[in-house]
N, C-alpha and C. Protein backbone atom coordinates (compact mmCIF):
# COMPACT_ATOMS: atom_id res chain seq x y z
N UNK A 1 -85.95 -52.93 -120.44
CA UNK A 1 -85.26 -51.75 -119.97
C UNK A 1 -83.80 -52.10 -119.69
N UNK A 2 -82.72 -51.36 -120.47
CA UNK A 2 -81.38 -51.53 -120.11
C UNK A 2 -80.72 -51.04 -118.68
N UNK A 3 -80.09 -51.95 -117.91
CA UNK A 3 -79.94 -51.19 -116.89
C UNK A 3 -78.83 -49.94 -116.78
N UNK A 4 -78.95 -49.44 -116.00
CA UNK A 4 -77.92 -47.99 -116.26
C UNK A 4 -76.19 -48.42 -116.24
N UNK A 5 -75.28 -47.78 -116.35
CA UNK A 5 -73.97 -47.68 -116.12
C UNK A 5 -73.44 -47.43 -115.36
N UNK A 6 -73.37 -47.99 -114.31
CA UNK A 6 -72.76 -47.74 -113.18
C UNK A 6 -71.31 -47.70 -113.07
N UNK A 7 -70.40 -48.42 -114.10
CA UNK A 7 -69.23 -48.07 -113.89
C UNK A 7 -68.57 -46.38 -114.62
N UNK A 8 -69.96 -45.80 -115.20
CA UNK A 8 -69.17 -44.53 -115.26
C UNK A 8 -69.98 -43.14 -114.05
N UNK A 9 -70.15 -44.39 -113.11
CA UNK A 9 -70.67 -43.18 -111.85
C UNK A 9 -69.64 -42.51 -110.76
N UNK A 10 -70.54 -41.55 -110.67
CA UNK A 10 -68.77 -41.24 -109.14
C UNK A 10 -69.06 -41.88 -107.89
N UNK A 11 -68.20 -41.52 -107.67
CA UNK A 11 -68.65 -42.38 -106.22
C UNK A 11 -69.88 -41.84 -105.06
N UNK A 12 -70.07 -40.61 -105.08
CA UNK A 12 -71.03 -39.73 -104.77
C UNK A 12 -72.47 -40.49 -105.33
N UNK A 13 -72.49 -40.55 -106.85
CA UNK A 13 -73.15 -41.22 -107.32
C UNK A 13 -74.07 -42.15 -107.21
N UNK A 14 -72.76 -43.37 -106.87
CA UNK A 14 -73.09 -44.66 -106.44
C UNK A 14 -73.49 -44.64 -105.17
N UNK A 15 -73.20 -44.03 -104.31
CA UNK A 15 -73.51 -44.05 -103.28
C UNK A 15 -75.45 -43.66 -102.78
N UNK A 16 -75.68 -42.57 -103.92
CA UNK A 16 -76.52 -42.24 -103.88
C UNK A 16 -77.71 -43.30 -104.81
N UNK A 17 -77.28 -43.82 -105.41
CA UNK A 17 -77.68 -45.17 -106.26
C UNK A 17 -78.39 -45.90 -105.45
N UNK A 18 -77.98 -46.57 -104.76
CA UNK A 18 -77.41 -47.16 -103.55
C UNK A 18 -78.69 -47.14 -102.41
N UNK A 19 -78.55 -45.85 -102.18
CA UNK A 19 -79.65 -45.44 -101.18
C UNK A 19 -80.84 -45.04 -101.54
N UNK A 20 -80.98 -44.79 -102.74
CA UNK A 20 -82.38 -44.66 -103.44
C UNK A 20 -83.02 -45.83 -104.27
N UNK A 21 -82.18 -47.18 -104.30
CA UNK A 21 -82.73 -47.96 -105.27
C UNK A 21 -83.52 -49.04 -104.20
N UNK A 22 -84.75 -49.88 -105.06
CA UNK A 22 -85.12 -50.67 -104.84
C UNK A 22 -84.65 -51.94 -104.80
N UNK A 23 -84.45 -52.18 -103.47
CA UNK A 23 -83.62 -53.45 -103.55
C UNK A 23 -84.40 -54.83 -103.55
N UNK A 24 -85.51 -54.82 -103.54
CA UNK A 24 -86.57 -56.24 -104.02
C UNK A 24 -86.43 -56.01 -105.05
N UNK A 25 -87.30 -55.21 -105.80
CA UNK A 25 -86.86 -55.08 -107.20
C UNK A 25 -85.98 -55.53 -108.25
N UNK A 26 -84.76 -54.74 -107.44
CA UNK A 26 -83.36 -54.92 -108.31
C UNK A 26 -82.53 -55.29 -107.75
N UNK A 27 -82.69 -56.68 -107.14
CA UNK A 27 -81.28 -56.74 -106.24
C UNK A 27 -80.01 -57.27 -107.01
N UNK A 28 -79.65 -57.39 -108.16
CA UNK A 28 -79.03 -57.47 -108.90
C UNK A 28 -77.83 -56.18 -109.23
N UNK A 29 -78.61 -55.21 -109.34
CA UNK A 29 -78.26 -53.78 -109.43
C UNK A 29 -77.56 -53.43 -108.32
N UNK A 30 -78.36 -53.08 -106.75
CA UNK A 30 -77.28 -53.63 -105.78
C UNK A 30 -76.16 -54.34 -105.50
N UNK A 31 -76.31 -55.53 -105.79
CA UNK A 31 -74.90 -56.19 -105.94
C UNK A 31 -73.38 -55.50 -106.80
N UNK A 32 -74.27 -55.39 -107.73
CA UNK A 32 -73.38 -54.29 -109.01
C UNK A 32 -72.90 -53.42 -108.29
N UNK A 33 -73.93 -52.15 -107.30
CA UNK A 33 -73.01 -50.88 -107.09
C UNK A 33 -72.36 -51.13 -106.02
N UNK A 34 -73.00 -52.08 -104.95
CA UNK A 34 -71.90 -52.41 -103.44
C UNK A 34 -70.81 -52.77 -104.33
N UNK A 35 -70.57 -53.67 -105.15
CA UNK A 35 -69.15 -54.51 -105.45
C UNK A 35 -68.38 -52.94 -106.42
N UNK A 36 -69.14 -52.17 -107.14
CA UNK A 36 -68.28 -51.13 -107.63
C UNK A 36 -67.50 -49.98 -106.64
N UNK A 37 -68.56 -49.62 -105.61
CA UNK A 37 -68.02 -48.82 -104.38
C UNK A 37 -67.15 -49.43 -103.99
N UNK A 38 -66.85 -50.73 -103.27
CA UNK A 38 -66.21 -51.12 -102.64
C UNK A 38 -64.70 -51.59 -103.26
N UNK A 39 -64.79 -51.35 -105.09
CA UNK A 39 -63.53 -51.15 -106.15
C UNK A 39 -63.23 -49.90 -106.35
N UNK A 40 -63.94 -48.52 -106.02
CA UNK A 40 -63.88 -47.37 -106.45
C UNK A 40 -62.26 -46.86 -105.79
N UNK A 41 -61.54 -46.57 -107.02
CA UNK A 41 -60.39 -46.13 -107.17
C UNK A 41 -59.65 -44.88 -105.44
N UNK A 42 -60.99 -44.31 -106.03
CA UNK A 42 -60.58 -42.68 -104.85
C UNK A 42 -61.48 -42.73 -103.77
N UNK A 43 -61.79 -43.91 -103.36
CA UNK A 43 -62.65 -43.93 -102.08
C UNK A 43 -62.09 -43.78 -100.61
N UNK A 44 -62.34 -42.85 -99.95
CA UNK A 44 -61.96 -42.76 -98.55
C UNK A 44 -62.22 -43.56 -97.59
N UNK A 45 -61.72 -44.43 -96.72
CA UNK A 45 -62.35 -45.66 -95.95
C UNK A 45 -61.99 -45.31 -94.75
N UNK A 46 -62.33 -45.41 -93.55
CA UNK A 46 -61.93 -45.59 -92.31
C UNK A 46 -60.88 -45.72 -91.82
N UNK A 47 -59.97 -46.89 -92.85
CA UNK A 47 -58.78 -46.62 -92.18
C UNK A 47 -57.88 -45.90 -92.97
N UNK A 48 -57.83 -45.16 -93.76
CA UNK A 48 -57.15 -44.09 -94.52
C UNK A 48 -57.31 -43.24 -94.07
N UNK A 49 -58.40 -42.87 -93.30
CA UNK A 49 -58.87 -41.21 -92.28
C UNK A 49 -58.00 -41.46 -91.44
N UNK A 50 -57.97 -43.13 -90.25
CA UNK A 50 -57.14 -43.01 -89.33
C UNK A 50 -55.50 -43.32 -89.56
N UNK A 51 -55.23 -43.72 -91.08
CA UNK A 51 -54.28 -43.60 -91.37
C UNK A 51 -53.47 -41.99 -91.50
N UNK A 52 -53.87 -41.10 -91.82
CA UNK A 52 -54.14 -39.73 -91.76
C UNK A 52 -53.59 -39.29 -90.52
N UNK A 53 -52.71 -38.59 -90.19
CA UNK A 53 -51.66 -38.27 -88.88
C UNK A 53 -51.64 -36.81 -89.38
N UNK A 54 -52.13 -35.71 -88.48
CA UNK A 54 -51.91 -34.08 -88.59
C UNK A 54 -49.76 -33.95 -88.21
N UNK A 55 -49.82 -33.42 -89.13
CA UNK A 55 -48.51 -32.95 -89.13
C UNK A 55 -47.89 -31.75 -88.52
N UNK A 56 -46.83 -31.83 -87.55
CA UNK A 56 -47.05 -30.31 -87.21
C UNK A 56 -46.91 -29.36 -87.84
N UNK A 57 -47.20 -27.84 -87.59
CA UNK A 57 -47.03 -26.98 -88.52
C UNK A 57 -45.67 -26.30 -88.84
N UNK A 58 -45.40 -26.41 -90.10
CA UNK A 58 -44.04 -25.06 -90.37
C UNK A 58 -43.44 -24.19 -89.28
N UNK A 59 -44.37 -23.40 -88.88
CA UNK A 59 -44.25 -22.54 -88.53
C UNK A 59 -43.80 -22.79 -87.14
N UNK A 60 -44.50 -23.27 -86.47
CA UNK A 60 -44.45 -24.10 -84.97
C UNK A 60 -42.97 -24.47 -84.99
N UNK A 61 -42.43 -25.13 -86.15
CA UNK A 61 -41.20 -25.55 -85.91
C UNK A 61 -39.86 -24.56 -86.54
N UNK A 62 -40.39 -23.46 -87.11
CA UNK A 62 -39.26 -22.69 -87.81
C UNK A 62 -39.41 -21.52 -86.21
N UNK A 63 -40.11 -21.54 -85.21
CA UNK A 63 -40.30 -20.37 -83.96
C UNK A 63 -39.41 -21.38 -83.10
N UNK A 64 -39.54 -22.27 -83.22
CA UNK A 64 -38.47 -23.16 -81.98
C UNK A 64 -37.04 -23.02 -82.27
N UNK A 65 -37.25 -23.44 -84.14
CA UNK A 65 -35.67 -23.28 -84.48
C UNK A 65 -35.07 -21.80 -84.63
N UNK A 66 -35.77 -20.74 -84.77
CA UNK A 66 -34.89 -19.64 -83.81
C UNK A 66 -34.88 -19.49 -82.62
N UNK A 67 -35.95 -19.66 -81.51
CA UNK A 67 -35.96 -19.78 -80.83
C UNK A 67 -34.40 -20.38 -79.83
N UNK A 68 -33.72 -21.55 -80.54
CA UNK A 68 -33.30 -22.07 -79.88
C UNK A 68 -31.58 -21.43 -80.40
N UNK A 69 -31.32 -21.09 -81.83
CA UNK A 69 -30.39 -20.07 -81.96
C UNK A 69 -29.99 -18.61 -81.59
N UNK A 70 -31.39 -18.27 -81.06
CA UNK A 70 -31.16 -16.99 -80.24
C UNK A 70 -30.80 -17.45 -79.17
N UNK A 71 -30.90 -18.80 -78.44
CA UNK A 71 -30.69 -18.81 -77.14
C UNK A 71 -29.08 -18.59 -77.13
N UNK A 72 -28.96 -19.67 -78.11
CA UNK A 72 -27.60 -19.98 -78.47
C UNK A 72 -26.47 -18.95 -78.39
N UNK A 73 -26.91 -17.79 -79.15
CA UNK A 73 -26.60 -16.62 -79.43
C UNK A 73 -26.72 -15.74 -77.71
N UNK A 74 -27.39 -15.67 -77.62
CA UNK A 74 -27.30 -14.05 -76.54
C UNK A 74 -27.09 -15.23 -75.46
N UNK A 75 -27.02 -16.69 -75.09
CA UNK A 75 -26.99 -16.98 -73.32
C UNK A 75 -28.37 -17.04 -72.84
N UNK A 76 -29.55 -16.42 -73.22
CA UNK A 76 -30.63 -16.49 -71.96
C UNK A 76 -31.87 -17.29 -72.91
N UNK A 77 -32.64 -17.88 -72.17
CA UNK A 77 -33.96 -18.58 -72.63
C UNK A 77 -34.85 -18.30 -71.65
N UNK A 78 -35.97 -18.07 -72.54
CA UNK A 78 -37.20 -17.62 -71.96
C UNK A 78 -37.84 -16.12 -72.26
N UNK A 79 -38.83 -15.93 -71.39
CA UNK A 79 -39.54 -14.62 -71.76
C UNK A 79 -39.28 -13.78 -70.86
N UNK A 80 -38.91 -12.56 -70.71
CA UNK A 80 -38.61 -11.26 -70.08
C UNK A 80 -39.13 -10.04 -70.07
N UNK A 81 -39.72 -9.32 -69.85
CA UNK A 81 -40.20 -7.96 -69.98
C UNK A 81 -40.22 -7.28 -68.84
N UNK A 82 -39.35 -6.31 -68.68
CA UNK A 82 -39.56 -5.28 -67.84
C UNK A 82 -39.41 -6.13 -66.75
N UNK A 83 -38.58 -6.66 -66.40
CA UNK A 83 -38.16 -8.03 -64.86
C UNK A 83 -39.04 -8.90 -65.00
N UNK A 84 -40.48 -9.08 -64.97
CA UNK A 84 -41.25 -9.80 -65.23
C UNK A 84 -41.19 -10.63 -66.20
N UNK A 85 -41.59 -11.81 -65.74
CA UNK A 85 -41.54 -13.20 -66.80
C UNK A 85 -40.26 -14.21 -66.07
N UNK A 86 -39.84 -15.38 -66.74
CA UNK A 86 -39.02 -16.57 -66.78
C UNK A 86 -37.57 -16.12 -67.91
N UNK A 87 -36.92 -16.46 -67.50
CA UNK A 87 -35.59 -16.48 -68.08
C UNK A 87 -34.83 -17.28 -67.10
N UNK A 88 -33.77 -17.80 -68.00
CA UNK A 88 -33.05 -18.61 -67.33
C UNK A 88 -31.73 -18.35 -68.43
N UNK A 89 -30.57 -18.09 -67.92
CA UNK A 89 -29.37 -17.62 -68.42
C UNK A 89 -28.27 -18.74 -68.23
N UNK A 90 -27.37 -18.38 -69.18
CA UNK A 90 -26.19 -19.39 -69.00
C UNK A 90 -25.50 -18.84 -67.97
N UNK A 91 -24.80 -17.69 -67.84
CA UNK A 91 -24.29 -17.31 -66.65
C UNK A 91 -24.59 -17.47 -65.60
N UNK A 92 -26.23 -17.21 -65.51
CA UNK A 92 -26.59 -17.48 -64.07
C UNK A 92 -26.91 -18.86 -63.29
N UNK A 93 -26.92 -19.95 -64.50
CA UNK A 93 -27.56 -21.20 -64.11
C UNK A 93 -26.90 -22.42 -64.97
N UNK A 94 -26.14 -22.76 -65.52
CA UNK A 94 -25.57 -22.88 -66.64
C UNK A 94 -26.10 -24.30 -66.69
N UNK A 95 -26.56 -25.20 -66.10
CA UNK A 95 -26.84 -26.87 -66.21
C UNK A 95 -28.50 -26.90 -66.26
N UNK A 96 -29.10 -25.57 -65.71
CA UNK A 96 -30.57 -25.45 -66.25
C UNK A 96 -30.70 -24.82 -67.27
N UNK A 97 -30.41 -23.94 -67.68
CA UNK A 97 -30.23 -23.63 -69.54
C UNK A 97 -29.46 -24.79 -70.15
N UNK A 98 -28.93 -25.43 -70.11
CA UNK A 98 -28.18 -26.53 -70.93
C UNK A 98 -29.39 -27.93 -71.20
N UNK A 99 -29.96 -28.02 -69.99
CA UNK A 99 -31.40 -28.81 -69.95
C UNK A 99 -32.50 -28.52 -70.87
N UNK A 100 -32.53 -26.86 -70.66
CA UNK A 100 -33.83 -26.67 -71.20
C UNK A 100 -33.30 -26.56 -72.65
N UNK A 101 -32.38 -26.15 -73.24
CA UNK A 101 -31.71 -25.99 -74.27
C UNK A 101 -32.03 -27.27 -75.34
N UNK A 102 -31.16 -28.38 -74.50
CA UNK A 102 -30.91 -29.85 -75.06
C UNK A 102 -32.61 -30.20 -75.18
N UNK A 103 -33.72 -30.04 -74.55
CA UNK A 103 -35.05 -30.31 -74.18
C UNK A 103 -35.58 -30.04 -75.67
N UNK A 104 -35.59 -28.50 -76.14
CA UNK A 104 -35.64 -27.62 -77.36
C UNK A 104 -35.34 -27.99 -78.55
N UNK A 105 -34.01 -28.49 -78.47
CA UNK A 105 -33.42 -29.56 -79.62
C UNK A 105 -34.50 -30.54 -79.93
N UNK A 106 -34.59 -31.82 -78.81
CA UNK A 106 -34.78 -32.40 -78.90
C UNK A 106 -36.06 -32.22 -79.85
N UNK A 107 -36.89 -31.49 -79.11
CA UNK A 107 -38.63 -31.48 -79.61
C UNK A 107 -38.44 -30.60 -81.10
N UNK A 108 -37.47 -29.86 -81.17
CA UNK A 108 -37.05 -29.45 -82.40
C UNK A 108 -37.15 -30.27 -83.82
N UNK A 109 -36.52 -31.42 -83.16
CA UNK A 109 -35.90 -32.80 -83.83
C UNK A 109 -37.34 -33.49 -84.48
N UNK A 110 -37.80 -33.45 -82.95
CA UNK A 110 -38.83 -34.85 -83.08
C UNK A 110 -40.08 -34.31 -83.77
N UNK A 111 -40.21 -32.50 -83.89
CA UNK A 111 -41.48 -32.25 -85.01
C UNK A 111 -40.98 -32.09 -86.26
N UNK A 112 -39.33 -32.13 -87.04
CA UNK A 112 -38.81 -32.25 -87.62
C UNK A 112 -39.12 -33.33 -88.44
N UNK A 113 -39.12 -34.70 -87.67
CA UNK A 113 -38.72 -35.91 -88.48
C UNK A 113 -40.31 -36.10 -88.44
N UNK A 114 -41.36 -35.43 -87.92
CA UNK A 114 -42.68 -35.63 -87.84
C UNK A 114 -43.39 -35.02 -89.23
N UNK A 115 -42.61 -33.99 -89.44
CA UNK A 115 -43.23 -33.35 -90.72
C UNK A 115 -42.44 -33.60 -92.01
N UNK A 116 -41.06 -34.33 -91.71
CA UNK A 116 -40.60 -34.97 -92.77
C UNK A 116 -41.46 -36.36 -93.36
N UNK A 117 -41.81 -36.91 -92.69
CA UNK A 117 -42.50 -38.38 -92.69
C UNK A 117 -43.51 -38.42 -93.90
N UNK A 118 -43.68 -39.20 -94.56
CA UNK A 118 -44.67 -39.24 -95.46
C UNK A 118 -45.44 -38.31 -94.78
């Protein structure tokens, strides 16, 4: 009996090879598919998952970056409605809007160069 081809299996495949074969039997065959899995081109490993870093989202960072040109623009930061809510104005506070401002940038920046990154 010829043994099968394992180098034109997928990795799914082999894997499944693997877990269904007789290994008294064939431990030969074993050897074959551990040493092919463990060459398989597109295999996902452990540390490629934790190599894997979530990136922030677009969006998250295009709401900050107006966010922080409207501030720019009208003087006030924060949320307002009907008196209710946080705002903080240049007129009225000018070194705590300049804080929270420069703060904005910053994190602006830093999900910037986060989603530039490989």
């Amino acid at each position: 009996m010829t043994p099968p081809d394992y180098k034109n299996y997928s990795l799914a495949e082999l894997q499944d090879a693997l877990k269904n074969i007789d290994a008294n039997r064939w431990p030969e065959r074993v050897i074959a598919i551990r040493k092919l899995i463990d060459e398989f081109p597109d295999k996902v490993t452990p540390k490629k998952i934790a190599e894997k870093k979530p990136k922030p989202s677009g969006l998250i960072i295009l709401i900050i970056g107006l966010a922080i040109s409207l501030s720019v623009y009208t003087g006030k930061l924060g949320l307002s409605k009907n008196g209710s809510g946080f705002e903080v104005t240049f007129v009225e506070s000018p070194i705590i809007f300049s804080v929270c401002l420069i703060s904005f940038c910053f994190l602006f920046i830093f999900l910037l160069r986060l989603r530039i990154k490989d």
